[in-house]
N, C-alpha and C. Protein backbone atom coordinates (compact mmCIF):
# COMPACT_ATOMS: atom_id res chain seq x y z
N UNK A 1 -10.48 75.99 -24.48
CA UNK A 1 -11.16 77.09 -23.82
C UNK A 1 -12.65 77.01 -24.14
N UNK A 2 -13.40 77.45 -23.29
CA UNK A 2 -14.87 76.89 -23.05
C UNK A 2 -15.49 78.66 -23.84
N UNK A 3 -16.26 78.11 -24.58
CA UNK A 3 -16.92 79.68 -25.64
C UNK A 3 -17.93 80.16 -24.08
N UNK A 4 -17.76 81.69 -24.57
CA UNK A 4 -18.58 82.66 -23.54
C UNK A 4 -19.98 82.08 -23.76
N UNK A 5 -20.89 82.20 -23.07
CA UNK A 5 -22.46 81.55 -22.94
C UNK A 5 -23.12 83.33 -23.52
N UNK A 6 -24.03 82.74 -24.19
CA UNK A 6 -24.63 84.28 -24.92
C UNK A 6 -25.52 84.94 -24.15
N UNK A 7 -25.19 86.31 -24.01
CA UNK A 7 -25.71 87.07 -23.02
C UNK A 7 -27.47 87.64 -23.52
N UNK A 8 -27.24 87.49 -24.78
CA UNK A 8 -28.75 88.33 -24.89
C UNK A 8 -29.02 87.34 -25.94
N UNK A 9 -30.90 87.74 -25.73
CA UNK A 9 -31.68 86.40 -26.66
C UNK A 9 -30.97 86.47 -28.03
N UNK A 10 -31.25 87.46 -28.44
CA UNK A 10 -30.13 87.02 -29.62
C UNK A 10 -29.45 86.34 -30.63
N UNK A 11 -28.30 86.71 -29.23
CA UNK A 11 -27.11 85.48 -29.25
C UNK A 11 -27.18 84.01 -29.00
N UNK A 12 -28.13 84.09 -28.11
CA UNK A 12 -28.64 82.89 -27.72
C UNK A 12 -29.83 81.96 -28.99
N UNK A 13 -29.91 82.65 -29.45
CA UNK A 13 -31.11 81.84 -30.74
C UNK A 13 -29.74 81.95 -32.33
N UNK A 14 -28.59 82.92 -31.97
CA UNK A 14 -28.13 82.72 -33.04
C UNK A 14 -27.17 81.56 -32.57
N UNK A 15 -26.88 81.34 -32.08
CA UNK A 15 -25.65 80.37 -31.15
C UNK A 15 -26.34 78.79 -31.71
N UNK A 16 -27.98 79.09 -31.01
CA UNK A 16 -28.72 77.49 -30.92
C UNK A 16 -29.16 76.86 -32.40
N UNK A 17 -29.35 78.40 -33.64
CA UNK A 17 -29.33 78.15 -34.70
C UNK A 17 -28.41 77.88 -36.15
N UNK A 18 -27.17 78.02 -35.24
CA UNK A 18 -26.01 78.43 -36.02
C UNK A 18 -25.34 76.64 -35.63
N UNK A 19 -25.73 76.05 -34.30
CA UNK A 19 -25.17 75.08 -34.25
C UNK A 19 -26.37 74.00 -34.78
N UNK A 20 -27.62 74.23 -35.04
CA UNK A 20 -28.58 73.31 -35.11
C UNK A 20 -28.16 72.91 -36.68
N UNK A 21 -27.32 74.34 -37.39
CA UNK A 21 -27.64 74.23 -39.19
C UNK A 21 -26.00 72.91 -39.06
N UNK A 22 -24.94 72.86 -38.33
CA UNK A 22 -23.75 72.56 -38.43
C UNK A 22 -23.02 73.03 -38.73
N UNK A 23 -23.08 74.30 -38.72
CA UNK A 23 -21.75 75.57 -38.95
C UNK A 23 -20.87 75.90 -37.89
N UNK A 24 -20.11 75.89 -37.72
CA UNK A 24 -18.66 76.70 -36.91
C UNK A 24 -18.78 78.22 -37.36
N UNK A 25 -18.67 78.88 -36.16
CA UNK A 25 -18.16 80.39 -35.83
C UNK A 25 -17.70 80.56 -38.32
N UNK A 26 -16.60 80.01 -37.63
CA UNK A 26 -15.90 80.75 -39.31
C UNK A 26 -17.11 80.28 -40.37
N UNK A 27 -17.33 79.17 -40.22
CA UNK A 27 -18.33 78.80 -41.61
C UNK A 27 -19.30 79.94 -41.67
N UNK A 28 -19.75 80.40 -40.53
CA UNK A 28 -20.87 81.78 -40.42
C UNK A 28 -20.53 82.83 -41.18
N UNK A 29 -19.05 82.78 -40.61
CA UNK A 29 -17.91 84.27 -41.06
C UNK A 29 -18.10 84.33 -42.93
N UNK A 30 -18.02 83.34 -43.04
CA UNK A 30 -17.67 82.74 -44.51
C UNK A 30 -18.67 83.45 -45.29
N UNK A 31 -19.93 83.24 -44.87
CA UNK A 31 -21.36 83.22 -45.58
C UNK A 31 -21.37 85.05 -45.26
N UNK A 32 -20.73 85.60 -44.46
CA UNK A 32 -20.94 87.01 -44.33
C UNK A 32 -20.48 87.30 -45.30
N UNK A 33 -19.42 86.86 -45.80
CA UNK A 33 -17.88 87.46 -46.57
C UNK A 33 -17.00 87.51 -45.82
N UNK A 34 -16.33 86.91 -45.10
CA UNK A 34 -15.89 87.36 -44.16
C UNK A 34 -14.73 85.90 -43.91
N UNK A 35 -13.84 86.24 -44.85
CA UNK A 35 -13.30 84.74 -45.12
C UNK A 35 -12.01 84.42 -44.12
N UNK A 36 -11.49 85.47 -43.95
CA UNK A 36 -10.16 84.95 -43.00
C UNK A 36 -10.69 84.72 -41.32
N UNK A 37 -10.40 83.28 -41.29
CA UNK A 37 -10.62 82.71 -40.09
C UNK A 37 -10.48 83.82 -38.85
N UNK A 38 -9.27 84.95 -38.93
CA UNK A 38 -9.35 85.36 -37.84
C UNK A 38 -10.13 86.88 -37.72
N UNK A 39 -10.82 86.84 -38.99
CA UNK A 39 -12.52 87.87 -38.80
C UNK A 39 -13.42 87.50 -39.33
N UNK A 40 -13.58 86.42 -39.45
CA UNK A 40 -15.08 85.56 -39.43
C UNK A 40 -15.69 84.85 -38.20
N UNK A 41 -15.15 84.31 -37.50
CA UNK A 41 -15.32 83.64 -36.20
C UNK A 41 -15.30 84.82 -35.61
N UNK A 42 -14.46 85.61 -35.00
CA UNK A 42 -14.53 86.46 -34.15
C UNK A 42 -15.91 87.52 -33.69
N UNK A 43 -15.69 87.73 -35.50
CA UNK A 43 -17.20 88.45 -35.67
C UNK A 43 -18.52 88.15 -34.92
N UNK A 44 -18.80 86.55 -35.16
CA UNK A 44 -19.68 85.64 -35.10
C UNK A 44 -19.57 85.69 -33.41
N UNK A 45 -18.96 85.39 -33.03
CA UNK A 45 -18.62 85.60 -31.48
C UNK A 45 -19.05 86.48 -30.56
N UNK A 46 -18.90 87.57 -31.17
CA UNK A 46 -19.28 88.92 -30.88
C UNK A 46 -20.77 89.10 -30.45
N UNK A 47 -20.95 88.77 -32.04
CA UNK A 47 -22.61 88.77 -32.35
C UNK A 47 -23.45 87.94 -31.14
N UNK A 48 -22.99 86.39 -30.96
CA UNK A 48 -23.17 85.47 -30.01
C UNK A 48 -23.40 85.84 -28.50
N UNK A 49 -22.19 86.52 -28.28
CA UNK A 49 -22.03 87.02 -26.99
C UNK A 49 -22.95 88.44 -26.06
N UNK A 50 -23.27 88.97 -27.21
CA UNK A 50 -24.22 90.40 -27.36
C UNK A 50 -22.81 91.28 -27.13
N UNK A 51 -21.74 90.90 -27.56
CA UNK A 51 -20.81 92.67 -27.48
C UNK A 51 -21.35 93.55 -28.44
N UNK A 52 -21.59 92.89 -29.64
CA UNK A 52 -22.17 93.51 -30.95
C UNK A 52 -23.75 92.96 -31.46
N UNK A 53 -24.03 93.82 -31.88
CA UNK A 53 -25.14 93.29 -33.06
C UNK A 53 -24.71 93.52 -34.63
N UNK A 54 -25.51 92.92 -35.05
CA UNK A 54 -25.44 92.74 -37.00
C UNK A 54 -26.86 93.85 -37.20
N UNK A 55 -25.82 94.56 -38.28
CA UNK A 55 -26.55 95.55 -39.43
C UNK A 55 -27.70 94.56 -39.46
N UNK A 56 -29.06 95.61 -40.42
CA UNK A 56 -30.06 94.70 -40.72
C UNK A 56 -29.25 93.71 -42.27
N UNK A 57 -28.39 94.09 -42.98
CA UNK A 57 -28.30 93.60 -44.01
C UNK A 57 -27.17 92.49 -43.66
N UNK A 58 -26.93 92.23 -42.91
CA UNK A 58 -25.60 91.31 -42.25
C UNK A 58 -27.13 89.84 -41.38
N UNK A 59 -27.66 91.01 -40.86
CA UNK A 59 -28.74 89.98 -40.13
C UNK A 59 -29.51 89.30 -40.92
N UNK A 60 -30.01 89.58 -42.19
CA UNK A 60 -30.43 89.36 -43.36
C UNK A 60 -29.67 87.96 -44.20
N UNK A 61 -28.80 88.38 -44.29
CA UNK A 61 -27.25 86.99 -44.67
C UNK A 61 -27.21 85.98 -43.56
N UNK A 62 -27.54 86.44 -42.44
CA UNK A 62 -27.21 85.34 -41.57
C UNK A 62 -29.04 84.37 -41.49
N UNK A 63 -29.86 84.78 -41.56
CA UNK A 63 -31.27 84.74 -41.54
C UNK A 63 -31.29 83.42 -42.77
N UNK A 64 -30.48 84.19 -43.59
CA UNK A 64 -31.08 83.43 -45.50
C UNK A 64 -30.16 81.90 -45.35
N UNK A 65 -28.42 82.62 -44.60
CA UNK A 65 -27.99 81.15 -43.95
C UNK A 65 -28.53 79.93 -43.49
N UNK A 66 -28.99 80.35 -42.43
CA UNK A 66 -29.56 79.91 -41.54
C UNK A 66 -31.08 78.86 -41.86
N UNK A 67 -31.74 79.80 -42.78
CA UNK A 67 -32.73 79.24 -43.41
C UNK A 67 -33.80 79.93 -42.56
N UNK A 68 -33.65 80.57 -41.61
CA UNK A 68 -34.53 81.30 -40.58
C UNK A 68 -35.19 82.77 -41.14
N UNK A 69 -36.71 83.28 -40.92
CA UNK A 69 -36.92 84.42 -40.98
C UNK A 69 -35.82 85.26 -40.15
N UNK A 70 -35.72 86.37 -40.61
CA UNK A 70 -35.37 87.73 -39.61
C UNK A 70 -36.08 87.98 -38.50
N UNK A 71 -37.67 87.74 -38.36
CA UNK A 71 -38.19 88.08 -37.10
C UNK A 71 -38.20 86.87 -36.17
N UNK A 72 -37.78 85.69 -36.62
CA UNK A 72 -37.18 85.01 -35.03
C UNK A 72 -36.32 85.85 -34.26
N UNK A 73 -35.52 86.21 -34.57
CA UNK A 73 -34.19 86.69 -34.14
C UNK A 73 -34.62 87.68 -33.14
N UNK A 74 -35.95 88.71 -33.51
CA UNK A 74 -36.32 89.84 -32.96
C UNK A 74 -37.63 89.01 -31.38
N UNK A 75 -37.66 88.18 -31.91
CA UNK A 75 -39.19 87.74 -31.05
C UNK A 75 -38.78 88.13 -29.83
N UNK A 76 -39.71 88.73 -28.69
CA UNK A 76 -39.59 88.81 -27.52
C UNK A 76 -39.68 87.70 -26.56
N UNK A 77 -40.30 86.80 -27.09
CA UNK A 77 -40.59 85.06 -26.45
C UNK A 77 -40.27 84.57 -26.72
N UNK A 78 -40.10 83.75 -26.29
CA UNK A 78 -39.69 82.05 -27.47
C UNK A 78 -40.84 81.61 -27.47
N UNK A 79 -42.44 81.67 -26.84
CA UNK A 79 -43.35 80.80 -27.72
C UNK A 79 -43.47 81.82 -29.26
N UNK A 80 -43.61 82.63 -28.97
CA UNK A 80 -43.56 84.16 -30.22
C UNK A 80 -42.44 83.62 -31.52
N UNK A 81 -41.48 82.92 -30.93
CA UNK A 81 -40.02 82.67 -32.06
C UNK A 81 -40.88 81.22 -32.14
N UNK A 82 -41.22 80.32 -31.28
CA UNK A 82 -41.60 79.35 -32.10
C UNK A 82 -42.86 79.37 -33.43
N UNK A 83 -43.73 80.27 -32.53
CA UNK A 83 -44.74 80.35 -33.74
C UNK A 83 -44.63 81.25 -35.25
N UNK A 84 -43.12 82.03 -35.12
CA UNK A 84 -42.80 82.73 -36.39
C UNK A 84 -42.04 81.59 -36.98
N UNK A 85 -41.43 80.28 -36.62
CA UNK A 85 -40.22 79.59 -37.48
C UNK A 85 -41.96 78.52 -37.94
N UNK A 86 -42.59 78.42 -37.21
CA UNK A 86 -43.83 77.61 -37.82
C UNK A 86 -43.96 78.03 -39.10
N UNK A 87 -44.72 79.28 -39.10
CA UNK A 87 -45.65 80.03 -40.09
C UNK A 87 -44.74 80.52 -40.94
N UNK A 88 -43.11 80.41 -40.63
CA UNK A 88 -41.82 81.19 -41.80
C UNK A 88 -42.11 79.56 -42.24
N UNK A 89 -42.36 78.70 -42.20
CA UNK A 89 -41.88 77.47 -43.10
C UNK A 89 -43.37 77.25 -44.09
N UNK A 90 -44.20 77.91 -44.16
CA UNK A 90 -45.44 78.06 -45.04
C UNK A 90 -45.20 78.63 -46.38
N UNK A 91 -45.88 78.38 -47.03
CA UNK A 91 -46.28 79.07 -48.47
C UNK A 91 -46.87 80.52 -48.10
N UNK A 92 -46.33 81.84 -48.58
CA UNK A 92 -47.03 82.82 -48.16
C UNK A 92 -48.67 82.70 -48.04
N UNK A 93 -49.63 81.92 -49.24
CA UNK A 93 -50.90 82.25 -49.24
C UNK A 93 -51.33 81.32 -48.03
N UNK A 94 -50.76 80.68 -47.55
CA UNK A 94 -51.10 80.28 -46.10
C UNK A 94 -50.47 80.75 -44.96
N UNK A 95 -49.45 81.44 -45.08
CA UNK A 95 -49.15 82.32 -43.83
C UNK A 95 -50.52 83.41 -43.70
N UNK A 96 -50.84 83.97 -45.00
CA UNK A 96 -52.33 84.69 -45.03
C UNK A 96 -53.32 84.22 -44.14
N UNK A 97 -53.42 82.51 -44.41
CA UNK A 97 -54.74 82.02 -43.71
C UNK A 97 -54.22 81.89 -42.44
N UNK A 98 -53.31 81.68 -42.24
CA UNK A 98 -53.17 81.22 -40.66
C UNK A 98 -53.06 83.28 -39.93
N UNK A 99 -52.75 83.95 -40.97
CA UNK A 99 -52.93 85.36 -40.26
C UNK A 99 -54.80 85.81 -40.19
N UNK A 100 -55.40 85.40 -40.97
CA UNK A 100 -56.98 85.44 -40.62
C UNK A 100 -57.31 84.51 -39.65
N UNK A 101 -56.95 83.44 -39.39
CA UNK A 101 -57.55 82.68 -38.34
C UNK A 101 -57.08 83.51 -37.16
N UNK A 102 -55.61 83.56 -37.11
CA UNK A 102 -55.72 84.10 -35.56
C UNK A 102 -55.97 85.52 -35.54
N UNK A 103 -56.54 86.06 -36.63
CA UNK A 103 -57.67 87.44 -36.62
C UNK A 103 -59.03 86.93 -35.61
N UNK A 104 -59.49 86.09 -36.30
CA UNK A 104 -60.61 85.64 -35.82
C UNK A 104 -60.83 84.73 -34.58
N UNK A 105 -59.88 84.24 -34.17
CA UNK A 105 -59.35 83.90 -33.08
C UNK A 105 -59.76 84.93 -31.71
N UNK A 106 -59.07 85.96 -31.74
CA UNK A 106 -58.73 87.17 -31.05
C UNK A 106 -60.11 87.88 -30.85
N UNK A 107 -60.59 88.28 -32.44
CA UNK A 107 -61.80 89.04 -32.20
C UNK A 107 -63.30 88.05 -31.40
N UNK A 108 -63.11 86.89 -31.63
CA UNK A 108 -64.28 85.89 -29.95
C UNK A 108 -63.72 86.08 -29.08
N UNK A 109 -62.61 86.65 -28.88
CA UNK A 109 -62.18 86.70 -27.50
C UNK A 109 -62.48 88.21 -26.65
């Protein structure tokens, strides 16, 4: 049986990130707590599909999984999600500088 295609961005960035790390539905489930195959996957599914969303503290577990900030997940764009997984892979005191440059960026404009 062919998995439902994910209805909201979401699902769709958790789907593309969940398969990019090499996890299965349950391996996801797993990392929730969520150990019996038949409410760990399901869960994950859910989430995928947009029937449900994840608590912030569930979204949080799946984020730290994942290796991903929390505000990909939220971005309204995908150039917006690409430029948060950029600047999430920095040392904070350079997420700083790259947050003053595109201060200064903005204000010549």
């Amino acid at each position: 049986m062919q998995p439902k295609s994910p209805a909201t961005l979401f699902g769709r960035r958790l789907r593309a990130a969940r398969l990019a790390a090499g996890l299965t539905q349950a391996d996801l489930g797993r990392v929730l707590g969520l150990d019996d195959q038949n409410t760990g996957a399901p869960r994950v599914s859910r989430y995928e599909t947009g029937k449900h969303e994840p608590d912030q503290q569930t979204l949080a577990k799946i984020a730290e999984a994942l290796g991903l900030p929390v505000a990909y997940f939220h971005a309204t764009s995908d150039p917006l999600a690409k430029i948060i997984l950029m600047v999430g892979r920095l040392p904070t005191k350079e997420q700083a500088r790259i947050g003053e440059l595109i201060e200064q960026w903005i204000d010549k404009k």
